[in-house]
C-alpha atoms as a PDB file:
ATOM      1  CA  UNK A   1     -21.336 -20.691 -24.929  1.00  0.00           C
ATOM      2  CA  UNK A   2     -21.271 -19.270 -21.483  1.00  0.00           C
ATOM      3  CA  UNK A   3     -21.294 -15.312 -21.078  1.00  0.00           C
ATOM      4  CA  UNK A   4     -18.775 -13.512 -20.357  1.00  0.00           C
ATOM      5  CA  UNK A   5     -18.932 -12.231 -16.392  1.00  0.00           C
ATOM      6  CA  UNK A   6     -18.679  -8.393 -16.350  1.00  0.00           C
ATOM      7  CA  UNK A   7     -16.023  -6.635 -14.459  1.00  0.00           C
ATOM      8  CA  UNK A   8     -18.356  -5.775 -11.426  1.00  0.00           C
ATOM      9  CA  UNK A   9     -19.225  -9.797 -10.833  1.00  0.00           C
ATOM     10  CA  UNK A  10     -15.702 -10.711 -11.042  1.00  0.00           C
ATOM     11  CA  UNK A  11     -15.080  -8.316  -8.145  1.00  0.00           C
ATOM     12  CA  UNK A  12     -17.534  -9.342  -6.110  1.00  0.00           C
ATOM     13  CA  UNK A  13     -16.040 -12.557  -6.627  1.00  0.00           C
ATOM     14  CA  UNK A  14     -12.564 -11.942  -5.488  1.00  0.00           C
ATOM     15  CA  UNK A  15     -13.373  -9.391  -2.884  1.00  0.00           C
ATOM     16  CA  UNK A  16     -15.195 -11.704  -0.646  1.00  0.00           C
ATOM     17  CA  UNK A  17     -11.673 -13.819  -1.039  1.00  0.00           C
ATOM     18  CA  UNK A  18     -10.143 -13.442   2.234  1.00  0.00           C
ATOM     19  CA  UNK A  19      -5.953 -11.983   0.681  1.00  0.00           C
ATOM     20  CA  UNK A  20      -4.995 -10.324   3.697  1.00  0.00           C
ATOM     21  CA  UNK A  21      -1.616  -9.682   3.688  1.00  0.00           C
ATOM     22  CA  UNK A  22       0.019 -11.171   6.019  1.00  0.00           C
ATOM     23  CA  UNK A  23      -0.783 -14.460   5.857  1.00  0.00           C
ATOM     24  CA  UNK A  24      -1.399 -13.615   1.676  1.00  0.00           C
ATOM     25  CA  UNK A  25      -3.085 -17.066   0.980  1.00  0.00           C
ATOM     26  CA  UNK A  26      -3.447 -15.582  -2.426  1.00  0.00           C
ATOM     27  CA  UNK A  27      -4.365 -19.212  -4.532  1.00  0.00           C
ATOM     28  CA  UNK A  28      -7.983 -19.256  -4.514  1.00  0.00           C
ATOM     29  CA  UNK A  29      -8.144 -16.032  -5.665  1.00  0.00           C
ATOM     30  CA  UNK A  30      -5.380 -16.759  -8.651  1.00  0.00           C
ATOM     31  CA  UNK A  31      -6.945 -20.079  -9.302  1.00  0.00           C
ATOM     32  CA  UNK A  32     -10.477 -18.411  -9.832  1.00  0.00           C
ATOM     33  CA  UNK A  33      -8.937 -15.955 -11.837  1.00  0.00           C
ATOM     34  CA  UNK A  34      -6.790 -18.552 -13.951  1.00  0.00           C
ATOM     35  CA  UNK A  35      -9.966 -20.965 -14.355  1.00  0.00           C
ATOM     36  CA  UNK A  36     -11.929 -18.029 -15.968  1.00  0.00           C
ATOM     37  CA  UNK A  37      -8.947 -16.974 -18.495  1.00  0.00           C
ATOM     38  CA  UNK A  38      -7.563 -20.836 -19.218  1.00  0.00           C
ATOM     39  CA  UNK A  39     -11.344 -21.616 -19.672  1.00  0.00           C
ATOM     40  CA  UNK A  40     -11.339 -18.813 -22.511  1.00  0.00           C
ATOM     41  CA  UNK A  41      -8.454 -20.612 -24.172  1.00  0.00           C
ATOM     42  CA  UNK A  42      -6.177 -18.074 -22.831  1.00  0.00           C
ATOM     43  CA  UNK A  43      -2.840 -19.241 -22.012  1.00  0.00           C
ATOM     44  CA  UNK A  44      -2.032 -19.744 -18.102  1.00  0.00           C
ATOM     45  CA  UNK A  45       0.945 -20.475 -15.967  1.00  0.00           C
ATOM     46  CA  UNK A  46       0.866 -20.370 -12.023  1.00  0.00           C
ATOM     47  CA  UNK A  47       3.811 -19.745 -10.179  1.00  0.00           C
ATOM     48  CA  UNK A  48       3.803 -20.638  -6.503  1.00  0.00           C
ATOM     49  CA  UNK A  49       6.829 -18.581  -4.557  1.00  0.00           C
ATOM     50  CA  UNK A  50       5.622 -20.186  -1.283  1.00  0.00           C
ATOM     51  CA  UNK A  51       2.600 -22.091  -0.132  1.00  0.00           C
ATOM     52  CA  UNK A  52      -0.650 -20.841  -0.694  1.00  0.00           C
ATOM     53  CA  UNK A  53       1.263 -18.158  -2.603  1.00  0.00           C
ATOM     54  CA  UNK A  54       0.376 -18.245  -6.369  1.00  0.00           C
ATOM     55  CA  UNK A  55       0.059 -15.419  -8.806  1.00  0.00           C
ATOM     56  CA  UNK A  56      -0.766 -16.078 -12.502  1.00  0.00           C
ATOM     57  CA  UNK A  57       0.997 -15.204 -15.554  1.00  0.00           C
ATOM     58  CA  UNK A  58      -1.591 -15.036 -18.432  1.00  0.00           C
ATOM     59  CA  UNK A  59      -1.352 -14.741 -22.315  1.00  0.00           C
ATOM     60  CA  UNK A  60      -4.360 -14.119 -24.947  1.00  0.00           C
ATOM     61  CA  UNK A  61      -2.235 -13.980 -28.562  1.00  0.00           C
ATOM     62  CA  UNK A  62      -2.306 -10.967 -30.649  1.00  0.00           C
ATOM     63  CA  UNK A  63      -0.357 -11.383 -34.435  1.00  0.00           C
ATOM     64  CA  UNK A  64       2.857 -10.571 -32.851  1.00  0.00           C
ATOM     65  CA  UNK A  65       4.041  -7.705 -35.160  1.00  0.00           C
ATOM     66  CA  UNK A  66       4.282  -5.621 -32.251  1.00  0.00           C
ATOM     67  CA  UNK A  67       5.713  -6.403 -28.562  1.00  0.00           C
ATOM     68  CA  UNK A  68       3.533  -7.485 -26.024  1.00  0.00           C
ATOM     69  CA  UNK A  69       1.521  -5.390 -23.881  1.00  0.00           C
ATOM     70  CA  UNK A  70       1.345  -5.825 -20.721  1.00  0.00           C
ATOM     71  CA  UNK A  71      -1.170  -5.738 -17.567  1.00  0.00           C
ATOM     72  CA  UNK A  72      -0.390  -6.031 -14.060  1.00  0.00           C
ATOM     73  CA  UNK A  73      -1.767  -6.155 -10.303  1.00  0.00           C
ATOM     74  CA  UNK A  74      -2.006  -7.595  -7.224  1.00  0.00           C
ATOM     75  CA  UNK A  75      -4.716  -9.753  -5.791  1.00  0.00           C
ATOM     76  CA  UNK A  76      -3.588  -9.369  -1.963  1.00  0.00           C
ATOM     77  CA  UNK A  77      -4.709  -6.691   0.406  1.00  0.00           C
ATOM     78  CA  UNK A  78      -3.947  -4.826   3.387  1.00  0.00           C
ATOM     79  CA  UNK A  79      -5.225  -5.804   6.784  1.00  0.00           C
ATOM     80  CA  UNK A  80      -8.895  -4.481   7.750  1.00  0.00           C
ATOM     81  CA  UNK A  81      -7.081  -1.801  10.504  1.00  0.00           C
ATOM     82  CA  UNK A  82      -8.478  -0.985  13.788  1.00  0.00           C
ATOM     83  CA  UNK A  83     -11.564   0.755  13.067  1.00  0.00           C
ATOM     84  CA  UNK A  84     -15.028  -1.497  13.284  1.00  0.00           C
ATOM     85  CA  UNK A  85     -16.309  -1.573   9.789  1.00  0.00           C
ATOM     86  CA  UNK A  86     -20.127  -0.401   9.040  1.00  0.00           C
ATOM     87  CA  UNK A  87     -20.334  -3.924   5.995  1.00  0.00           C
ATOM     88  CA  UNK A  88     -18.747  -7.005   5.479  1.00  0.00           C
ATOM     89  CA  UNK A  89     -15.273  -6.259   4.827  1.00  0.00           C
ATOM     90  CA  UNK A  90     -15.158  -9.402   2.072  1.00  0.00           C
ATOM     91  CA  UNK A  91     -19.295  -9.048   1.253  1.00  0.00           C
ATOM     92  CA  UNK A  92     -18.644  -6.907  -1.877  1.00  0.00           C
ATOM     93  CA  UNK A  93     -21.922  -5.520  -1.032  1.00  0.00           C
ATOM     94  CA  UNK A  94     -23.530  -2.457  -3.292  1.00  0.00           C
ATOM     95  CA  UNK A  95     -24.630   0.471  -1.226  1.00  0.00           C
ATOM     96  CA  UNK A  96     -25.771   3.828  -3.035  1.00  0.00           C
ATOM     97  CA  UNK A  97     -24.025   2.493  -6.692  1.00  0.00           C
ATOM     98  CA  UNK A  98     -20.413   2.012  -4.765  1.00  0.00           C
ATOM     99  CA  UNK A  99     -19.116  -1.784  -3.935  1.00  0.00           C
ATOM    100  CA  UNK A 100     -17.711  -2.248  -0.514  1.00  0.00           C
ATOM    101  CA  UNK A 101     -15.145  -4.387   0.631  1.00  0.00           C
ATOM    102  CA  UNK A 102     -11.538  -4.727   1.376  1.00  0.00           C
ATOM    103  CA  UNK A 103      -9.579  -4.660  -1.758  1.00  0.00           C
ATOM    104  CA  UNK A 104     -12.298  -3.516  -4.115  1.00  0.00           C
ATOM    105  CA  UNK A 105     -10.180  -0.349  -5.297  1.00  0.00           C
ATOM    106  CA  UNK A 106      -6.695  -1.996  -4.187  1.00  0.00           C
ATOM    107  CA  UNK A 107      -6.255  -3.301  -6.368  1.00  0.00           C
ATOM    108  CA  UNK A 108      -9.267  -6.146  -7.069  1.00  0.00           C
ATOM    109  CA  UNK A 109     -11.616  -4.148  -9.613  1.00  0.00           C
ATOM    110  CA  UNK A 110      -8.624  -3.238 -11.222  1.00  0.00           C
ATOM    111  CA  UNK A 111      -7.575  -6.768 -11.921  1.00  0.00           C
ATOM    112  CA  UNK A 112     -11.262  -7.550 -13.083  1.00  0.00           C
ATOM    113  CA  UNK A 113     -11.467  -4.988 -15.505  1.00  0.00           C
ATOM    114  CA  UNK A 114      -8.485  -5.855 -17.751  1.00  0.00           C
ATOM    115  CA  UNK A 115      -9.374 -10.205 -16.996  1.00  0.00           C
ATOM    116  CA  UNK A 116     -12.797  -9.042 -17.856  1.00  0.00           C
ATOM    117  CA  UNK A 117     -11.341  -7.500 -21.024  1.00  0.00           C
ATOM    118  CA  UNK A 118      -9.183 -10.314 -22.329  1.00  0.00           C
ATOM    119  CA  UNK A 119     -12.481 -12.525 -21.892  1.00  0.00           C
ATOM    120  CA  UNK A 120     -14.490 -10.473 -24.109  1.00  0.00           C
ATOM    121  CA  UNK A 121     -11.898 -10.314 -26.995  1.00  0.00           C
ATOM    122  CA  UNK A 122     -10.881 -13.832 -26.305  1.00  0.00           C
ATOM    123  CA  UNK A 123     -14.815 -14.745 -26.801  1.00  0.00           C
ATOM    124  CA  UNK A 124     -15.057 -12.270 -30.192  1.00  0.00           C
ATOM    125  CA  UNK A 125     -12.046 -13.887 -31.471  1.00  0.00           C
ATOM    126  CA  UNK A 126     -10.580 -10.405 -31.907  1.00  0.00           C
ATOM    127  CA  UNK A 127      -6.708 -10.289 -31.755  1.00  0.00           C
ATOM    128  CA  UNK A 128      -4.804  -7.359 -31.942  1.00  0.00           C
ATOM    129  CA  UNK A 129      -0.998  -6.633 -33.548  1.00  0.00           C
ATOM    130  CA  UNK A 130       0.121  -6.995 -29.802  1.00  0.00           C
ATOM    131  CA  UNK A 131       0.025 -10.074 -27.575  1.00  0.00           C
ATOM    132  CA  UNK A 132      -1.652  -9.026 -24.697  1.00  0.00           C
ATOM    133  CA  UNK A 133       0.152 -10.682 -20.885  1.00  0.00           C
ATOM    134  CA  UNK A 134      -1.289 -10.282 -17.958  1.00  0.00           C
ATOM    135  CA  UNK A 135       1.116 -10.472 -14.579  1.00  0.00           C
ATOM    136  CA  UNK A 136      -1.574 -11.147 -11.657  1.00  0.00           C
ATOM    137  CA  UNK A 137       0.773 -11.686  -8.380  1.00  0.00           C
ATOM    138  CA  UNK A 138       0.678 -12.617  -4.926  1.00  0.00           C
ATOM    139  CA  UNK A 139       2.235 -10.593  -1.924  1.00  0.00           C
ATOM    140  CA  UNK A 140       2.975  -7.129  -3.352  1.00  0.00           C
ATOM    141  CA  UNK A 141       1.810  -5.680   0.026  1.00  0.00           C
ATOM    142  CA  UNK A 142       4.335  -6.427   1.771  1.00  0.00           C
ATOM    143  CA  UNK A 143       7.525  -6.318  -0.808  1.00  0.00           C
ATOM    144  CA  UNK A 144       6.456  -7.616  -3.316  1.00  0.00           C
ATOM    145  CA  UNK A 145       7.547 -11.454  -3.233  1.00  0.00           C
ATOM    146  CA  UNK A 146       5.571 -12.366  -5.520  1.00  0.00           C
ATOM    147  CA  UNK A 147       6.530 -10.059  -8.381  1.00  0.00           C
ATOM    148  CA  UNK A 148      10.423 -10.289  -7.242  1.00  0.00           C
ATOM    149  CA  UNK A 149       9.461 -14.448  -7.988  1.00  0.00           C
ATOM    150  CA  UNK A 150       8.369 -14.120 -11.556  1.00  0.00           C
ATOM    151  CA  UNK A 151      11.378 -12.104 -12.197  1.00  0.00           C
ATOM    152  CA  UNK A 152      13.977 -14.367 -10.689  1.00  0.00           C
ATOM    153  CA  UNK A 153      12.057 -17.919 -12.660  1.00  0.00           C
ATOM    154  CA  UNK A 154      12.025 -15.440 -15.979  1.00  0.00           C
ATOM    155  CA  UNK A 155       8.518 -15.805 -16.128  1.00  0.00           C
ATOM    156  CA  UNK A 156       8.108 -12.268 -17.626  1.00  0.00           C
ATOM    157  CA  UNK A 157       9.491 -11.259 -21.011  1.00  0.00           C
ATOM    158  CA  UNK A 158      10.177  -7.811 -22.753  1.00  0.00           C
ATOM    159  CA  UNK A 159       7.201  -5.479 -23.355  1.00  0.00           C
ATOM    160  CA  UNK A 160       6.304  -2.476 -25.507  1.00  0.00           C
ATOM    161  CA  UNK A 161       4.133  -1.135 -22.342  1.00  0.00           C
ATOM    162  CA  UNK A 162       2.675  -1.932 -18.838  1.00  0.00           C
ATOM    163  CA  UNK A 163       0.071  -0.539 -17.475  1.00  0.00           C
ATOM    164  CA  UNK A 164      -0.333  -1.328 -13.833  1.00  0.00           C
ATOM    165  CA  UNK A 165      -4.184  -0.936 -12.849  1.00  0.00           C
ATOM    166  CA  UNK A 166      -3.677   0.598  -9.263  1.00  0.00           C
ATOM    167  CA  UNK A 167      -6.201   3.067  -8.275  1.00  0.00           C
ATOM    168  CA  UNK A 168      -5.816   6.167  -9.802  1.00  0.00           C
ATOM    169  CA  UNK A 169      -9.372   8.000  -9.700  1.00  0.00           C
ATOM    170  CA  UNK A 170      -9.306   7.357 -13.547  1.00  0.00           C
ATOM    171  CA  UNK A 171      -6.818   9.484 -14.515  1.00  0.00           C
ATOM    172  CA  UNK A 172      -3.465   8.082 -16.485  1.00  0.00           C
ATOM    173  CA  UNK A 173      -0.564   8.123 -13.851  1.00  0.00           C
ATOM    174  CA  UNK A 174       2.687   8.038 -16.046  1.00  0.00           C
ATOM    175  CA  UNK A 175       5.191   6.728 -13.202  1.00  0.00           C
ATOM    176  CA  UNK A 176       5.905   6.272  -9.754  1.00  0.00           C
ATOM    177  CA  UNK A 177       8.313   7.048  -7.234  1.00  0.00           C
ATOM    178  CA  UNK A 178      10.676   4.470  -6.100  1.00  0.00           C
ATOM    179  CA  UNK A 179      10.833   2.559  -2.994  1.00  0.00           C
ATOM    180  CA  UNK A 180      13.382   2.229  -0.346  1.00  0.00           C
ATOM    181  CA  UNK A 181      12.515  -0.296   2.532  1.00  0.00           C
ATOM    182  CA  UNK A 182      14.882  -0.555   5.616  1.00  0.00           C
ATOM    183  CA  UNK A 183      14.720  -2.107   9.565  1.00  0.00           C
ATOM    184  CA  UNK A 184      16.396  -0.289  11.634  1.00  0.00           C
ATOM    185  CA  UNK A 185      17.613  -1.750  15.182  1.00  0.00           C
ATOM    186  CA  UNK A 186      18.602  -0.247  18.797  1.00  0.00           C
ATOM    187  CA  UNK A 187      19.944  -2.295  20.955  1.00  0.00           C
ATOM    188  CA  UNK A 188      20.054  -1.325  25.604  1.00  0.00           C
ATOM    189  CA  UNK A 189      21.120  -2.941  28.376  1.00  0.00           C
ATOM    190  CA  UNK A 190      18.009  -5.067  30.104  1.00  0.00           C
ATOM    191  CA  UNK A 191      17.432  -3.745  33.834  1.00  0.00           C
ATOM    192  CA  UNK A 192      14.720  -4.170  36.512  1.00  0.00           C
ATOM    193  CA  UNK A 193      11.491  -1.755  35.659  1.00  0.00           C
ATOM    194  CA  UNK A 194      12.293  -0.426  39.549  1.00  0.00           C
ATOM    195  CA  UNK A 195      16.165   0.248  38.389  1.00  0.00           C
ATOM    196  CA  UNK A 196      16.015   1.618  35.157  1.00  0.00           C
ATOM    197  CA  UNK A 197      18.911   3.694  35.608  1.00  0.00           C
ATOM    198  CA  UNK A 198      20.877   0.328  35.980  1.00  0.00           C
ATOM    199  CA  UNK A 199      19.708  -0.283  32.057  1.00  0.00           C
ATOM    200  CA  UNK A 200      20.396   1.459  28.531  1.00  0.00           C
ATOM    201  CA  UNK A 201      16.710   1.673  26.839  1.00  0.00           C
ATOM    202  CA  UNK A 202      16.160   0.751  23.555  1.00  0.00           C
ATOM    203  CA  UNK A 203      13.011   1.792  22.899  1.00  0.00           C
ATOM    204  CA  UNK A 204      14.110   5.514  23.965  1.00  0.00           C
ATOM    205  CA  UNK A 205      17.093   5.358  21.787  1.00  0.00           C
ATOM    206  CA  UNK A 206      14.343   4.379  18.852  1.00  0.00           C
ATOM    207  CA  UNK A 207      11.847   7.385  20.183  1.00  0.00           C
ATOM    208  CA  UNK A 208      14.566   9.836  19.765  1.00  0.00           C
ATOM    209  CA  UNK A 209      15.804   8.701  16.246  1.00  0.00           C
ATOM    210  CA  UNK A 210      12.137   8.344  15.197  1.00  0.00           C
ATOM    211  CA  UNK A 211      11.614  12.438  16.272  1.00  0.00           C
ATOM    212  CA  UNK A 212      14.746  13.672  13.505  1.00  0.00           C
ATOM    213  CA  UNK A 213      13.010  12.006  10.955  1.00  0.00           C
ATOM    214  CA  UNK A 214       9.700  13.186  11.294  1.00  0.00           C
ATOM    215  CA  UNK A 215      10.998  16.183   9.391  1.00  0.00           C
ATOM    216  CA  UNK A 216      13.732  14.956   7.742  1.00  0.00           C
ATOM    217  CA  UNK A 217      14.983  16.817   4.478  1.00  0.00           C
ATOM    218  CA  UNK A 218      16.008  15.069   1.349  1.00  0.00           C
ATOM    219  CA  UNK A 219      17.265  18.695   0.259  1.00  0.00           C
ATOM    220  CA  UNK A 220      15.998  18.192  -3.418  1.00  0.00           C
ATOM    221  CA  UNK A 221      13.337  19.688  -5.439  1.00  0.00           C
ATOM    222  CA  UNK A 222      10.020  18.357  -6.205  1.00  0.00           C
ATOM    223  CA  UNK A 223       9.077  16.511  -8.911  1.00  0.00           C
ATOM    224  CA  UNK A 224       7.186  18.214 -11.507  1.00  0.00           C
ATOM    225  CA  UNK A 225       4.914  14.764 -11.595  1.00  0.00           C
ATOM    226  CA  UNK A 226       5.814  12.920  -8.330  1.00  0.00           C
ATOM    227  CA  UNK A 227       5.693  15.710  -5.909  1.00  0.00           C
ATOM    228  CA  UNK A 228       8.399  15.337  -2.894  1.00  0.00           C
ATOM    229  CA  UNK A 229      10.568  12.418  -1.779  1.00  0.00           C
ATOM    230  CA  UNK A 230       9.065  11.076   1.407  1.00  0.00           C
ATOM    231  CA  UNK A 231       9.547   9.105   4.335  1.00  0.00           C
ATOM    232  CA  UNK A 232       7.280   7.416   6.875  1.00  0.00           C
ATOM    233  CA  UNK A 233       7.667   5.625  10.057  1.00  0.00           C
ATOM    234  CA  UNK A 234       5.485   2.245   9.859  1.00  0.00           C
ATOM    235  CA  UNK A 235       6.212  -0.371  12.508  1.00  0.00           C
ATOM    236  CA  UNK A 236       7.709  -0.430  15.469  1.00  0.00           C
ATOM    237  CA  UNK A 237       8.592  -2.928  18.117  1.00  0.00           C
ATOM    238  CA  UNK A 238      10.245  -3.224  21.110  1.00  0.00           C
ATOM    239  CA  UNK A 239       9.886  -4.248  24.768  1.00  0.00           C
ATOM    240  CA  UNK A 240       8.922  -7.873  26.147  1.00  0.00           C
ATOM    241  CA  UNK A 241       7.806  -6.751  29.863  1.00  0.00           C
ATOM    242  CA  UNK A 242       5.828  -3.807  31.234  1.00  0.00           C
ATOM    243  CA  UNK A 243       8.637  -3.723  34.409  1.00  0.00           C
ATOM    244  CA  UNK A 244      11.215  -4.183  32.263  1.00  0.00           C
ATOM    245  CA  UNK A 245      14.033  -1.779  30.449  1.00  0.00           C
ATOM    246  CA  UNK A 246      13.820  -2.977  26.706  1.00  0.00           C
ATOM    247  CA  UNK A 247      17.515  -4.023  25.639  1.00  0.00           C
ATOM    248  CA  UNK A 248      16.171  -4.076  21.279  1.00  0.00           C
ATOM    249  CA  UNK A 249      13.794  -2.480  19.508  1.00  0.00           C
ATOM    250  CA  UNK A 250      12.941  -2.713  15.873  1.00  0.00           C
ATOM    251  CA  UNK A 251      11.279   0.097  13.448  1.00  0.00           C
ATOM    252  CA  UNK A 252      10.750   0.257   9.657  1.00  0.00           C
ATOM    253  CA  UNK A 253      11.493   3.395   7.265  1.00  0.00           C
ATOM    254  CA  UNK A 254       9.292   3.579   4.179  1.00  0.00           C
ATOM    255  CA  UNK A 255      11.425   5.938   1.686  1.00  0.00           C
ATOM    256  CA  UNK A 256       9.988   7.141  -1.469  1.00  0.00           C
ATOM    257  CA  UNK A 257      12.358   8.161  -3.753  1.00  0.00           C
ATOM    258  CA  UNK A 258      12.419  10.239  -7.083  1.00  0.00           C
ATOM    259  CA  UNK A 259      13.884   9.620 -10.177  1.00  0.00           C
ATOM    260  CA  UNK A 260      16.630  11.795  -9.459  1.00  0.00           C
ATOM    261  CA  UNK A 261      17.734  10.273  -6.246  1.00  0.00           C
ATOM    262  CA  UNK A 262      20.531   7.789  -5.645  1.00  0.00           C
ATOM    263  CA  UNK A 263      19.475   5.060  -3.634  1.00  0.00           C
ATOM    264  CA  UNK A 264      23.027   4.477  -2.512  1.00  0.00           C
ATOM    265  CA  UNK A 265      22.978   8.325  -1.369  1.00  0.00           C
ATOM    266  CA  UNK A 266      20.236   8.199   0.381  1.00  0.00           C
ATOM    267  CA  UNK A 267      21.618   5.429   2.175  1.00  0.00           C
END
């Protein structure tokens, strides 16, 4: 019987997977991940919510007397930025004890430890009084598609618990705030660079809008847990020439909300 590959060598494994989100191109990743668990005998259904897009919904059988509990993660990752890197950004390469490489703490090594985990009980035939699922998903960067996928084909049932495995310096994190994602739009009147006074420009109507919010006030209380409802500028986009007035521009609001907050109201 083969042994079972630790945590550490299954995220070497999927860190030097290229995720990057965009494109995603999530499947070798989940079909590495769901060749190790099916290969277990653990129970494993793909779900593909575009192409190359898969995440994994896995199930190692407890004695069902209590509900399911439930793992979950993401297997893409954020862009590599601007900044040159010093290693291989997908080498998974061990310098000083710490593993390098895009996506090793979000969120690959936390996806390894609890596949890791159903492998070894899986191989010790131990079952607990709790099926154990594990929701493995594509594109969570960027709203997560993937996650909004499994929900809409019912691929997820009830559960007694989830644990999500995001990085949380090893200390238990007992919720999160919510998120609000909007696009706003300005729209100008295009002109000659030369005439700009002859134009309305977008992209100044956007600058000024952007300034309020910099400090914008929710006017509620922290959290006792969560801290204070935020807000961040993340993208924007405007212009097609340098000599041109810009009649559109684009820019995205990332709103984190508490539990107290009314979406609707914040709206």
């Amino acid at each position: 019987m083969p042994s079972t590959p630790s945590a550490l060598e299954i995220t070497q494994d999927i860190v030097r997977m290229d995720t990057r989100n965009p494109p995603g191109r999530e499947v070798e990743c989940a079909n590495y991940l769901g060749h190790l668990l099916s290969d277990a005998g653990i129970e494993v259904n793909s779900f593909e919510f575009a192409e190359n897009r898969t995440s994994l919904v896995a199930q190692l059988k407890g004695r069902g007397t209590k509900p399911p509990l439930c793992f979950g993660g993401h297997i893409d990752v954020v862009p590599l930025g601007t900044k040159e890197w010093t290693v291989d950004p997908f080498g998974a390469q061990i310098v000083d004890g710490k593993l390098y490489g895009r996506g090793s703490t979000d969120m690959k090594a936390g996806i390894s430890a609890f596949v890791h985990t159903a492998l070894k009980l899986a191989a010790e035939g131990r079952r607990g009084d709790s099926d154990i699922v594990m929701a493995i998903c594509a594109g969570e960067e960027t709203g997560c598609e993937g996650s909004f996928y499994l929900s809409e084909v019912g691929a997820l049932g009830e559960a007694g618990a989830v644990v999500i495995c995001e990085p949380t310096s090893n200390y238990p994190v007992l919720g999160h705030k919510g998120a609000l994602w909007l696009r706003v739009e300005t729209k100008g009147v295009t002109a000659h660079g030369s005439m700009p006074e002859r134009g309305e420009n977008a992209i100044y109507k956007a600058a000024r809008s952007v300034t309020k919010l910099e400090d914008f006030d929710f006017n509620i209380a922290p959290h006792e847990l969560l801290g204070r409802a935020t807000l961040n500028v993340g993208m924007i986009e405007g212009g097609l020439n340098l000599n041109s007035v810009p009649d559109h521009t684009e820019f995205t609001i990332d709103i984190r909300t508490l539990p107290e907050q009314d979406r609707d109201k914040v709206l």
